[in-house]
N, C-alpha and C. Protein backbone atom coordinates (compact mmCIF):
# COMPACT_ATOMS: atom_id res chain seq x y z
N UNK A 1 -38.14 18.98 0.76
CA UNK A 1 -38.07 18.27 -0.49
C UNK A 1 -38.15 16.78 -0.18
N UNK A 2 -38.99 16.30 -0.76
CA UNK A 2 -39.69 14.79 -0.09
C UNK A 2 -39.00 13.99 -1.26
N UNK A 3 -38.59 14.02 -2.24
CA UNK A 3 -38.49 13.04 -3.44
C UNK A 3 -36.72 13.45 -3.42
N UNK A 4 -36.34 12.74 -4.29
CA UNK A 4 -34.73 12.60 -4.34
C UNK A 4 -34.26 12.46 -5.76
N UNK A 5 -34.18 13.64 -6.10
CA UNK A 5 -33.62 13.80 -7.17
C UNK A 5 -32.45 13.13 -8.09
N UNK A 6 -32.00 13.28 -9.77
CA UNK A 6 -30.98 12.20 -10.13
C UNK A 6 -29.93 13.11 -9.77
N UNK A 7 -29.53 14.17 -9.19
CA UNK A 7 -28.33 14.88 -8.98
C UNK A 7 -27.75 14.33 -7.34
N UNK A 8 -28.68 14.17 -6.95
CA UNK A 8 -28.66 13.45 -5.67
C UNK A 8 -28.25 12.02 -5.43
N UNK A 9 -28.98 11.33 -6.35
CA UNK A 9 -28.68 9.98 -6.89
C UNK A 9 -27.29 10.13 -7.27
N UNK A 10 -26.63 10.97 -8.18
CA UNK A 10 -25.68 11.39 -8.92
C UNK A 10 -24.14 10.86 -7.79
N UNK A 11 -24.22 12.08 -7.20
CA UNK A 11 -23.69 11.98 -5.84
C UNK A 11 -23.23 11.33 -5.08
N UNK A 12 -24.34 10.47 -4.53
CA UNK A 12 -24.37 9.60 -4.42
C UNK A 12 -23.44 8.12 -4.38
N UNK A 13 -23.55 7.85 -5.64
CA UNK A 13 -22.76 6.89 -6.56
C UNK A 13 -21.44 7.12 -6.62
N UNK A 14 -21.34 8.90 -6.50
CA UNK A 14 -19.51 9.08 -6.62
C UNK A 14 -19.35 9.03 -5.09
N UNK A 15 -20.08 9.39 -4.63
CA UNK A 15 -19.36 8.84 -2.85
C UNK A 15 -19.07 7.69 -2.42
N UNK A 16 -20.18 6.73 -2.96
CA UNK A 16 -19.38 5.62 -2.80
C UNK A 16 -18.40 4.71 -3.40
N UNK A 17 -18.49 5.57 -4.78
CA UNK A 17 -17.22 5.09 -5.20
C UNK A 17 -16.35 5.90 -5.29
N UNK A 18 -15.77 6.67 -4.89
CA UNK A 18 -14.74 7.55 -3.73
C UNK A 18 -14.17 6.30 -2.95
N UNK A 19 -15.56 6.61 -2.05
CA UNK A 19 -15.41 5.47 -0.73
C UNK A 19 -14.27 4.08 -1.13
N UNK A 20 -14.78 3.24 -2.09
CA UNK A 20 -14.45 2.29 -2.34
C UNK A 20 -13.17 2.27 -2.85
N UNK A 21 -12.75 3.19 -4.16
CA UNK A 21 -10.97 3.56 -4.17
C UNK A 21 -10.43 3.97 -3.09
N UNK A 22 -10.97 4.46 -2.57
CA UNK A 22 -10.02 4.79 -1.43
C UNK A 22 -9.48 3.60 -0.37
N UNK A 23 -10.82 2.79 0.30
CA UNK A 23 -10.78 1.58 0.78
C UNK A 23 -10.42 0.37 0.31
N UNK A 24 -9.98 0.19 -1.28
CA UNK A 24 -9.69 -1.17 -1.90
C UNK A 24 -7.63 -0.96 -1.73
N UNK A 25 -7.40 0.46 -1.15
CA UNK A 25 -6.46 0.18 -0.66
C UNK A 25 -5.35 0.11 -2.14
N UNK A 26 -5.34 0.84 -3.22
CA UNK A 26 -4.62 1.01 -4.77
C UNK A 26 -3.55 1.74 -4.16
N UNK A 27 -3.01 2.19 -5.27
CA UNK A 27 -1.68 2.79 -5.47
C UNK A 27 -2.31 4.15 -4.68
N UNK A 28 -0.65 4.79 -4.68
CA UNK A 28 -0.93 6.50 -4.19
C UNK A 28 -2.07 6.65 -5.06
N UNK A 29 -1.57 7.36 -5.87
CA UNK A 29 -2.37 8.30 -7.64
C UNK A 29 -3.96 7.89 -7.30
N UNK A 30 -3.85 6.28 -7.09
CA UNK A 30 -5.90 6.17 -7.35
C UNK A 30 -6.32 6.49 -6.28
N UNK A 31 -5.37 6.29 -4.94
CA UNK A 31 -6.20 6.67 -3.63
C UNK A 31 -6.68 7.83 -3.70
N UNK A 32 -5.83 8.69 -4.17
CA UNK A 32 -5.65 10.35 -4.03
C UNK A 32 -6.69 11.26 -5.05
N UNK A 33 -6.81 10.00 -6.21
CA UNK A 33 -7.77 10.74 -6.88
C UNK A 33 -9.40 9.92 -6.12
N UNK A 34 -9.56 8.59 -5.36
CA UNK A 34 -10.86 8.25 -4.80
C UNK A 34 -11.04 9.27 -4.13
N UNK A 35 -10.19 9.84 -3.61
CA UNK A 35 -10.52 11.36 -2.08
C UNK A 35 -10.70 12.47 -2.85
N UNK A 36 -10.57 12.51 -4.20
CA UNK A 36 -10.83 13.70 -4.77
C UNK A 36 -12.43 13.75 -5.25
N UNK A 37 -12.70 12.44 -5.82
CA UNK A 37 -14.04 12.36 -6.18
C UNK A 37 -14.67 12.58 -5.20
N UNK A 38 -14.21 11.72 -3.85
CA UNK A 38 -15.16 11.24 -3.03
C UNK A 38 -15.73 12.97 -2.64
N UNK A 39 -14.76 14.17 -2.67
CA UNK A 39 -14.83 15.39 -1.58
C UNK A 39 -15.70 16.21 -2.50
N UNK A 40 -15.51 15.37 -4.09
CA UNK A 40 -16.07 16.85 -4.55
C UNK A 40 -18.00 16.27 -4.95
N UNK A 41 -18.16 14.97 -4.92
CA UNK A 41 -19.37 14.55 -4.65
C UNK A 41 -20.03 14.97 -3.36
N UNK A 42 -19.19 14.87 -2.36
CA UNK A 42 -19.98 15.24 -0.96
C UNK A 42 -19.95 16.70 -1.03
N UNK A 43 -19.12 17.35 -1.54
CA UNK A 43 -19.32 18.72 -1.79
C UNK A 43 -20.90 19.35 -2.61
N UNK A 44 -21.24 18.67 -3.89
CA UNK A 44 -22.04 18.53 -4.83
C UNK A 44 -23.33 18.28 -4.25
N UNK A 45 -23.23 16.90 -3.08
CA UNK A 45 -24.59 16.98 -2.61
C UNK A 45 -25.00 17.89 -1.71
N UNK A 46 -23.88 18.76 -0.87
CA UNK A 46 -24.19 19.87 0.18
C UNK A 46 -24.97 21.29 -0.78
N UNK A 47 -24.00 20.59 -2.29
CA UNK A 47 -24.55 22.30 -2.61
C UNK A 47 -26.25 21.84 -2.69
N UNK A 48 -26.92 21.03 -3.45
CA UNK A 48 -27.89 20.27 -3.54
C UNK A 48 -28.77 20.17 -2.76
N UNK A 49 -28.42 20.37 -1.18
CA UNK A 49 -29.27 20.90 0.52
C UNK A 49 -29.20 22.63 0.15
N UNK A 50 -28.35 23.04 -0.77
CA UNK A 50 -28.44 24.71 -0.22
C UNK A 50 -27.50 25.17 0.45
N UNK A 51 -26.37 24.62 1.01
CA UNK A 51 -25.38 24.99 1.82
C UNK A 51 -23.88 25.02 1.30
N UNK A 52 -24.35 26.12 -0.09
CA UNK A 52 -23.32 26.57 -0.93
C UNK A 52 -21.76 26.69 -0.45
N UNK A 53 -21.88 27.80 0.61
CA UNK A 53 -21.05 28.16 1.20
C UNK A 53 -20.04 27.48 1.88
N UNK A 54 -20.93 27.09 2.66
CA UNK A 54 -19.80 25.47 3.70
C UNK A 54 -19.22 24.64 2.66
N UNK A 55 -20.07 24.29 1.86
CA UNK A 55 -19.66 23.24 0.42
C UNK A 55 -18.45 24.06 0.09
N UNK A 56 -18.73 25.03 -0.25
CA UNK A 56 -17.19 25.98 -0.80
C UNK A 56 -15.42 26.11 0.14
N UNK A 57 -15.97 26.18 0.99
CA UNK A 57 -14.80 26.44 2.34
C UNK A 57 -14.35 25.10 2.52
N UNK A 58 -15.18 23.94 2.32
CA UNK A 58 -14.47 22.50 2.62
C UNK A 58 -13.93 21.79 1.49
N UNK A 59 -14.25 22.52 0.51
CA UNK A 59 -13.20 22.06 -1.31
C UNK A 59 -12.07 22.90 -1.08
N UNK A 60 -12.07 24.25 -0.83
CA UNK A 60 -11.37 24.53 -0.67
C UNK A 60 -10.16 24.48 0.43
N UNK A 61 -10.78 24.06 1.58
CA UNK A 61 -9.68 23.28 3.08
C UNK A 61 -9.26 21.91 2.47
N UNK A 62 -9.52 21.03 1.90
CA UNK A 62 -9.37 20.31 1.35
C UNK A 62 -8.36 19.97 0.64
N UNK A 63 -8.47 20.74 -0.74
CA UNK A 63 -7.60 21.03 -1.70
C UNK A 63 -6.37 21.78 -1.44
N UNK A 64 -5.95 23.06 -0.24
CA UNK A 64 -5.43 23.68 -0.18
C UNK A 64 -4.52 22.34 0.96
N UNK A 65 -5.32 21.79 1.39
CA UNK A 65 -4.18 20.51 2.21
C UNK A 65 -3.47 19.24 1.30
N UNK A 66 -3.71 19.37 0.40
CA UNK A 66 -3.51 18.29 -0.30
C UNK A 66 -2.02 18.55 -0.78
């Protein structure tokens, strides 16, 4: 797949702004929810490669650590 889709784009945008709550260094609550976006965007773009599965097992290792 040569072109890059807006779900990709999508993604994207929440990773790095994940990234960025998390790194601007806020309260508990916003950090905790930047790591939530950030996991379930990087999750979103794995499903997006096809790699449903792994995407699934790492929301769920994730979440079950939280």
């Amino acid at each position: 797949r040569g072109r890059v889709g807006i779900y990709d784009r999508i993604c994207f945008i929440f990773r790095v702004l994940g990234g960025l709550a998390v790194a601007s260094n806020p309260s508990p609550y916003y950090g905790a929810l930047g790591l939530v976006v950030a996991a379930v965007a990087g999750c979103g773009w794995l499903v997006s490669l096809g790699v449903s599965f792994v995407s699934l097992v790492l929301v769920m290792v994730y979440f079950g650590g939280m």
